[in-house]
Protein backbone atom coordinates (compact mmCIF):
# COMPACT_ATOMS: atom_id res chain seq x y z
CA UNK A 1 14.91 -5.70 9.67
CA UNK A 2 16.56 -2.36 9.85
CA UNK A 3 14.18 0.89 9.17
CA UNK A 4 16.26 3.53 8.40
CA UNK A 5 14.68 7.20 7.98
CA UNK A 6 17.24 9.25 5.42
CA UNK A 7 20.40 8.37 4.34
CA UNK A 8 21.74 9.62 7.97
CA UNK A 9 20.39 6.68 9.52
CA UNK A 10 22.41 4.25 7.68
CA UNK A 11 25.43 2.79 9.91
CA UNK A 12 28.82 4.45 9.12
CA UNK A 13 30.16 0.87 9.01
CA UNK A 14 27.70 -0.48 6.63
CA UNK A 15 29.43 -2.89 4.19
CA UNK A 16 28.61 -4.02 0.71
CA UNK A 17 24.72 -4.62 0.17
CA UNK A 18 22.13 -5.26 -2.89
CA UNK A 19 19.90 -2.13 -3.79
CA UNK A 20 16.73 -1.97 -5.22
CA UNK A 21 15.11 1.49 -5.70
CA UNK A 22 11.64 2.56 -6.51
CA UNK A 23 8.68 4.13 -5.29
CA UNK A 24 6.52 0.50 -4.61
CA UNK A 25 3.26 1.96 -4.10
CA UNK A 26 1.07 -1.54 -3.23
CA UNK A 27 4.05 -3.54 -3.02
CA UNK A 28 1.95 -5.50 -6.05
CA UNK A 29 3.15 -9.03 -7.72
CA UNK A 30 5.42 -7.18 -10.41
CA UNK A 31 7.32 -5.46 -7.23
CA UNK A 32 7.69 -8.60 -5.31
CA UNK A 33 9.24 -10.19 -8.19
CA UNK A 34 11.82 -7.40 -8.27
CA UNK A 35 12.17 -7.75 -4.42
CA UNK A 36 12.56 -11.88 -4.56
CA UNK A 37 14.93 -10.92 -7.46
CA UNK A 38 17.09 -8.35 -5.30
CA UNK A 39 16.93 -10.99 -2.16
CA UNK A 40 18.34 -13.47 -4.27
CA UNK A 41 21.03 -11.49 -5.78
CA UNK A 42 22.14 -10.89 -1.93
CA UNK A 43 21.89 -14.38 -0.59
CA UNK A 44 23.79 -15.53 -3.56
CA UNK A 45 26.90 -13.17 -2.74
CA UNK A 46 26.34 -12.82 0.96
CA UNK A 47 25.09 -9.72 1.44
CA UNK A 48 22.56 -7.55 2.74
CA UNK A 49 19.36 -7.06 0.33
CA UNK A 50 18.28 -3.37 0.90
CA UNK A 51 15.24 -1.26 -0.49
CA UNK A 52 14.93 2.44 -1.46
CA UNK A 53 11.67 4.11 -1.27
CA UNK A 54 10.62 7.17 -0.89
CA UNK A 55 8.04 9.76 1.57
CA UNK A 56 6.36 11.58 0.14
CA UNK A 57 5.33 10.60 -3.24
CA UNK A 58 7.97 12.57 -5.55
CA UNK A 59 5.05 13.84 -7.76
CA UNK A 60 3.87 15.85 -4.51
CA UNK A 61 6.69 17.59 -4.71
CA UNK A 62 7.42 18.16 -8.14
CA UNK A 63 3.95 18.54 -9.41
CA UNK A 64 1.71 19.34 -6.65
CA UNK A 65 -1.88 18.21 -6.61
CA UNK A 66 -0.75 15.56 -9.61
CA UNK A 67 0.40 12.78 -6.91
CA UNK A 68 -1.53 9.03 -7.05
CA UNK A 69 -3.54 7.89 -4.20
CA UNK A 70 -1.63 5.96 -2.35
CA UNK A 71 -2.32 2.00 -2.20
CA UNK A 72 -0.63 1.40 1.23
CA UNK A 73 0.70 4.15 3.95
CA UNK A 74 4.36 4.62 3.99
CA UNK A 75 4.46 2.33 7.39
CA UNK A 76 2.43 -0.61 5.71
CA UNK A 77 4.92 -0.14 2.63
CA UNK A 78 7.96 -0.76 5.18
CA UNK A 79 5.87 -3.74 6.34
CA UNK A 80 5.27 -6.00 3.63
CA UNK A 81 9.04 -5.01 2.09
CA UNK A 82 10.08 -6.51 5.37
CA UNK A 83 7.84 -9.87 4.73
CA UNK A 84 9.64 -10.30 1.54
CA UNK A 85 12.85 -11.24 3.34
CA UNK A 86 14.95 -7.77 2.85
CA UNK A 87 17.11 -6.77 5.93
CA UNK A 88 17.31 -2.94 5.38
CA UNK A 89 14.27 -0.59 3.84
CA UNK A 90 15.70 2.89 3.85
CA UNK A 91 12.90 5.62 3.30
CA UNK A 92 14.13 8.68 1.25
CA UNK A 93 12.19 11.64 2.21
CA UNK A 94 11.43 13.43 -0.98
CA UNK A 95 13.20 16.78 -1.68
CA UNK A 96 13.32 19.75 -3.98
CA UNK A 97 17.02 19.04 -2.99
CA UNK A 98 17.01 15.88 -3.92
CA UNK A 99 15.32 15.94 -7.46
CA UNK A 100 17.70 18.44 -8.21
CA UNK A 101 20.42 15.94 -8.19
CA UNK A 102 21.76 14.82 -11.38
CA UNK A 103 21.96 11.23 -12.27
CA UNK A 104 25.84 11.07 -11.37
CA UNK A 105 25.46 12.52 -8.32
CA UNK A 106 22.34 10.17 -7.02
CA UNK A 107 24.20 7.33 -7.73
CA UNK A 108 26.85 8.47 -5.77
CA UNK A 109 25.51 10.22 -2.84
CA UNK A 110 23.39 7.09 -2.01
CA UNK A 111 23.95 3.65 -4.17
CA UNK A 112 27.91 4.54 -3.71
CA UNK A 113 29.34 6.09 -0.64
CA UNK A 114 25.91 5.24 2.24
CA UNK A 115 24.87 1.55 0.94
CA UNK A 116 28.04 0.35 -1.03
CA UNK A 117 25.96 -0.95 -3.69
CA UNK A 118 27.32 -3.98 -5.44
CA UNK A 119 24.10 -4.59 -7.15
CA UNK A 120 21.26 -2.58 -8.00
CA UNK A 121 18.22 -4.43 -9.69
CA UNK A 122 15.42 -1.86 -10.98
CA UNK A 123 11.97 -2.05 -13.19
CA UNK A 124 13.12 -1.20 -17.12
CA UNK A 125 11.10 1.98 -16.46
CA UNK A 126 13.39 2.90 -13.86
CA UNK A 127 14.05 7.30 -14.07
CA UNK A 128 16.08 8.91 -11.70
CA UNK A 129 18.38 12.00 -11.25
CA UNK A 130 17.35 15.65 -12.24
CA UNK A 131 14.06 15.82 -14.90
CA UNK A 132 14.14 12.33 -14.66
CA UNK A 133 17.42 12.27 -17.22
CA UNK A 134 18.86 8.71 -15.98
CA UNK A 135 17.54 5.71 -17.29
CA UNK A 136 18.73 1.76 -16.74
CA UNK A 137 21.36 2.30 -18.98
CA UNK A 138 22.77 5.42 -17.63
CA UNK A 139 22.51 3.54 -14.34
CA UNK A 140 24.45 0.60 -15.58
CA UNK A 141 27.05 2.72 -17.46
CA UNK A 142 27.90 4.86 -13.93
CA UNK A 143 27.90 1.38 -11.93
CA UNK A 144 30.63 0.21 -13.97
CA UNK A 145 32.61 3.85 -12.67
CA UNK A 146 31.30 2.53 -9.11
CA UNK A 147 31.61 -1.01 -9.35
CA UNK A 148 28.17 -2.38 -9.13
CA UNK A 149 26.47 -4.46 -12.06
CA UNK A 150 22.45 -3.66 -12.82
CA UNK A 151 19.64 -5.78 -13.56
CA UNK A 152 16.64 -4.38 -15.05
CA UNK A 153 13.16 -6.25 -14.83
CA UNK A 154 9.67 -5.91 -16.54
CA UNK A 155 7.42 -5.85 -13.67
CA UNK A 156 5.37 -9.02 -14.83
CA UNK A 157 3.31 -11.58 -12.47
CA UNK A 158 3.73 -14.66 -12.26
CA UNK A 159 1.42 -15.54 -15.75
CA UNK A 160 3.43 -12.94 -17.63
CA UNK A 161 1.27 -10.02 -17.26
CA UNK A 162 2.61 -6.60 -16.51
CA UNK A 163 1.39 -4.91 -13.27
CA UNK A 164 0.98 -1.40 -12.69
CA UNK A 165 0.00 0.53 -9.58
CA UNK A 166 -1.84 2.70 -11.71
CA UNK A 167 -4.35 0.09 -13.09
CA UNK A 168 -4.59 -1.33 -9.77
CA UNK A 169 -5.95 2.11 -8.61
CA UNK A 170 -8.24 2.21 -11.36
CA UNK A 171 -9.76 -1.62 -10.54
CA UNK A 172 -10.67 -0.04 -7.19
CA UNK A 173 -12.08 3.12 -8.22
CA UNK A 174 -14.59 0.62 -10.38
CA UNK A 175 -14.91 -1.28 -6.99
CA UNK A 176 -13.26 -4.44 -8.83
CA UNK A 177 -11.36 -5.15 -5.09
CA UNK A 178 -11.64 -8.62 -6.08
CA UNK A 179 -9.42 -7.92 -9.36
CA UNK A 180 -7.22 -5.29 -6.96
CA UNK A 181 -6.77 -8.34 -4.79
CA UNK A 182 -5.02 -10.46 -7.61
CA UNK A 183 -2.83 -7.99 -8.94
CA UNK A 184 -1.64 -7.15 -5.28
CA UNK A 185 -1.40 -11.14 -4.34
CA UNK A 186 -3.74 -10.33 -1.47
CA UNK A 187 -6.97 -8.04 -0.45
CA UNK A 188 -6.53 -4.27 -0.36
CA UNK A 189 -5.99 -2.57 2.71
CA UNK A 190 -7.64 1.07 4.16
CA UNK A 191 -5.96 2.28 7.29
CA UNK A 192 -7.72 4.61 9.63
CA UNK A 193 -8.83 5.74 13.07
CA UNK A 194 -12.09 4.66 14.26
CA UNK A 195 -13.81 7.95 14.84
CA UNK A 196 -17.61 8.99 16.00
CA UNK A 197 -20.06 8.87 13.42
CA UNK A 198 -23.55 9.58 12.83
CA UNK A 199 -24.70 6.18 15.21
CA UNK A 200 -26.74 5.24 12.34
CA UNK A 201 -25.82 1.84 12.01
CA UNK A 202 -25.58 1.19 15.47
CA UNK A 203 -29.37 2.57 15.36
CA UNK A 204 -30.37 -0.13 12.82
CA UNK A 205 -28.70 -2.47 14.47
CA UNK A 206 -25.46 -3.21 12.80
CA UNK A 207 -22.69 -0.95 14.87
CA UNK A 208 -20.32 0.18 12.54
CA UNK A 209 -16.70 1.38 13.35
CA UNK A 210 -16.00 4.75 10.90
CA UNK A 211 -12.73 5.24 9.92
CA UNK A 212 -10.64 8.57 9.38
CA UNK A 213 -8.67 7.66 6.68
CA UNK A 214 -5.52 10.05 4.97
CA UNK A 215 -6.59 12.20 1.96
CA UNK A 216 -4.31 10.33 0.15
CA UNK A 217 -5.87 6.84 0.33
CA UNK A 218 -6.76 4.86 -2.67
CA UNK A 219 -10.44 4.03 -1.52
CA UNK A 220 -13.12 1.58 -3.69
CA UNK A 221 -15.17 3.00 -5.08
CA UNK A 222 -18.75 3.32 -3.39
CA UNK A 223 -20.32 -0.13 -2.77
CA UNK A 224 -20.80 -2.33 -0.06
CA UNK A 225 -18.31 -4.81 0.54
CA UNK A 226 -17.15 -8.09 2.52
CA UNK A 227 -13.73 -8.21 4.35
CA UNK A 228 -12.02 -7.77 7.21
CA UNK A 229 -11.82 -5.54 10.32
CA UNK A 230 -8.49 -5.69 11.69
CA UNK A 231 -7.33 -3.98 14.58
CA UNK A 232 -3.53 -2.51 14.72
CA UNK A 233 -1.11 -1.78 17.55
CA UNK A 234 1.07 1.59 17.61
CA UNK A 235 3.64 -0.24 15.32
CA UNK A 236 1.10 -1.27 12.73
CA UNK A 237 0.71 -4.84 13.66
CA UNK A 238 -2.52 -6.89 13.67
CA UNK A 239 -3.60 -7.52 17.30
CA UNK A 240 -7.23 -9.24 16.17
CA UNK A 241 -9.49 -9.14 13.30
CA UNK A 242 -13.27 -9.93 12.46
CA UNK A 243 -15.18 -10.64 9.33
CA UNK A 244 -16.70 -7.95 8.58
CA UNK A 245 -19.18 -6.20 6.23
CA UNK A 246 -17.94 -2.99 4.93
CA UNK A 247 -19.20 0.03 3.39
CA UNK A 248 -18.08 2.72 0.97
CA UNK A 249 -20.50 5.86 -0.07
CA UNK A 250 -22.06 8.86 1.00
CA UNK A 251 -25.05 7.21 2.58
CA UNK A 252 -27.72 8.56 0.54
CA UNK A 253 -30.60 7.19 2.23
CA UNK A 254 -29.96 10.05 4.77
CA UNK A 255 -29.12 13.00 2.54
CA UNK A 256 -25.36 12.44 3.03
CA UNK A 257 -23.03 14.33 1.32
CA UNK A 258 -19.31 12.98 2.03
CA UNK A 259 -17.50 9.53 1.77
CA UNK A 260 -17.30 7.44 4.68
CA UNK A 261 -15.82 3.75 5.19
CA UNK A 262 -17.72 2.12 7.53
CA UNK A 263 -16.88 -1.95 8.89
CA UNK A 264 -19.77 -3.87 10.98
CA UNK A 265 -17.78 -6.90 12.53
CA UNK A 266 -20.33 -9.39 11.89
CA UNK A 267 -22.57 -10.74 14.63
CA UNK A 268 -20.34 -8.28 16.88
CA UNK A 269 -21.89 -5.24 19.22
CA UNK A 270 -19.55 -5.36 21.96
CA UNK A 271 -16.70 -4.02 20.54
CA UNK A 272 -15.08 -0.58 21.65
CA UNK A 273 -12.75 0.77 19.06
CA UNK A 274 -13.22 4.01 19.23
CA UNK A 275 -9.25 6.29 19.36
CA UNK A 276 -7.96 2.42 17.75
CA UNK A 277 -5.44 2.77 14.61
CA UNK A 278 -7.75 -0.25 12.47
CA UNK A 279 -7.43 -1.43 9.02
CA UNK A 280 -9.73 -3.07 6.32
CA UNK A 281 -9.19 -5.36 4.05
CA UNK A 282 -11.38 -5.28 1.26
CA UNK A 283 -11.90 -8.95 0.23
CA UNK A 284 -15.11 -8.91 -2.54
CA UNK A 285 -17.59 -6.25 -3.87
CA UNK A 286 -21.20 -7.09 -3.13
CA UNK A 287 -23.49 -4.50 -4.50
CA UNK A 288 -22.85 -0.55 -5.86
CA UNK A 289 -24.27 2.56 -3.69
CA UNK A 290 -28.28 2.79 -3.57
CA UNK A 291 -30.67 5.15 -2.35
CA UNK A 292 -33.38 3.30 -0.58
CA UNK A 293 -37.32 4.75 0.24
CA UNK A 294 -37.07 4.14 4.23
CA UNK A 295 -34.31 3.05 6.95
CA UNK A 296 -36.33 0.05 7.48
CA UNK A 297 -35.75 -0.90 3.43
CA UNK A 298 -32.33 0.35 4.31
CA UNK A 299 -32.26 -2.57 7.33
CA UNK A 300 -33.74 -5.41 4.99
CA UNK A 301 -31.13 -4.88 2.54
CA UNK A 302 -28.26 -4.82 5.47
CA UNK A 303 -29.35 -8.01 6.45
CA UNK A 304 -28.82 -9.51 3.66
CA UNK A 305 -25.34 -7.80 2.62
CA UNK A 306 -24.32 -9.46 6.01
CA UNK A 307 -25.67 -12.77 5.16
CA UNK A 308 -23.30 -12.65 2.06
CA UNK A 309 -20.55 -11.62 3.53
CA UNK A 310 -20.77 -14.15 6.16
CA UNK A 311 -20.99 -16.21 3.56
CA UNK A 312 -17.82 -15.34 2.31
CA UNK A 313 -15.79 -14.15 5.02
CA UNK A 314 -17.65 -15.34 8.19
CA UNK A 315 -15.67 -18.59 8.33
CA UNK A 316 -13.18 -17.56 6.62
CA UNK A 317 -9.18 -17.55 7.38
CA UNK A 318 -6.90 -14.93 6.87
């Protein structure tokens, strides 16, 4: 798959392709039918299926401090694109100059004379251009001027519900990961570096790797959790991963005062991850944040938030 940065990127000598455009934040059910649609589309007339998306999220440039969290980095975003079958994801970095195009000139500047559109299929929310002024129809009505035909889509799952990155983000703030999980058709994912921490765990007995996540990550909300412990190469690619028990919160047993996600690969003390790019993926909730008396209440309760999740992930398969 080709991974182009800007328009700039794209070969001078592309030929005729299949567009879709849109922000895909999660890369949920109701965007992968959109991207099976678009894939389709392209096999049918022999041509490449390509994706628009953009870095960074246009609100963070129009509307500063207004932007989601984020449900995937930009680089996982290319990633799971890529698993849906496209052969081109071209990542549109976010402008002033280029939300001050107007509809017209969008269309042209990149569905016309970089990918040769000859289809473009969008959700029927679909804005683009200047203060948002095109719509689907606008779109259709300039790809008859450019010679491309437009298929809108609800963004619907499978059973006919709509999907929406923004209720998505809202099941994990209520720690619902398991609800997250179905809307995304799999477990959420929180990428990081595995930084030092306070050695708490590891002092109770249950090393935990702490990971520095963006600002911008869309994080459960403060619980402990089951899951997975995966760590990534340079390109973003699993190299191994672990059940794992993981934990969300501010650690009030000890006074603490900011949010940390923590993972304790179960049954695992050996491992040295600290510098690693790791991920988790956040497979079921198993209790909220509590304050306990005493470390050693603290300990009793860990043991058994590791016998659940070994329960549930421990011989599991991902």
């Amino acid at each position: 798959m080709y991974r182009w940065q800007g328009l700039t990127e794209v070969p001078a000598d592309w030929g005729g392709s299949v567009v879709t455009i849109g922000m895909f934040d999660g890369v949920h059910r109701g965007h992968q039918r959109v991207i099976a649609r678009t894939v389709a589309d392209a096999a049918g007339l022999g041509l490449p299926a390509v994706v628009i998306t953009f870095d960074p999220h246009p609100l963070e440039v129009l509307r500063p401090g207004s932007q989601p969290l984020l449900l995937c980095t930009p680089r996982r975003r290319v990633q799971l694109l890529g698993e849906l079958g496209v052969q081109a994801v071209c990542v549109l970095p976010f402008t002033t100059g280029l939300s001050q195009l107007k509809p017209e000139e969008f269309v042209q500047a990149v569905l016309a004379e970089r990918l040769h559109a000859r289809r473009v299929v969008v959700g029927t929310d679909f804005r683009f251009g200047h203060r948002a002024a095109g719509d689907v129809a606008l779109l259709a009505e300039l790809g008859e001027k450019h010679d491309f035909l437009v298929d809108g889509m609800t963004l619907l799952a499978d059973a006919g519900d709509r999907v929406s990155s923004s209720r998505i983000r809202q099941l994990l703030a209520d720690g619902d990961v398991a609800g997250a999980a179905r809307e995304l058709g799999r477990p959420h994912r929180v990428e990081g570096t595995v930084v030092a921490g306070q050695r708490r765990g590891r002092a109770l007995g249950f090393p935990t790797a702490n990971l520095a996540t963006r600002p911008d990550t869309a994080i459960p909300g403060d619980g402990v959790y089951a899951g997975w412990l995966i760590r990534l190469d340079d390109a973003g690619e699993e190299q191994q991963a672990w059940p794992a028990a993981l934990s969300v919160g501010t650690n009030p047993t000890f006074d603490g005062a900011v949010q940390t996600v923590e993972a304790y690969a179960l049954d695992r003390d050996d491992l040295e991850l600290y510098g690693a790019d790791v991920a988790v993926d956040f497979t079921a909730r198993l209790r909220g944040q509590t304050r306990f008396e005493s470390a050693e209440a603290l300990t009793r309760q860990m043991r058994e938030d590791v016998a659940r999740a070994r329960s549930l992930v421990g011989q599991g398969q991902r």
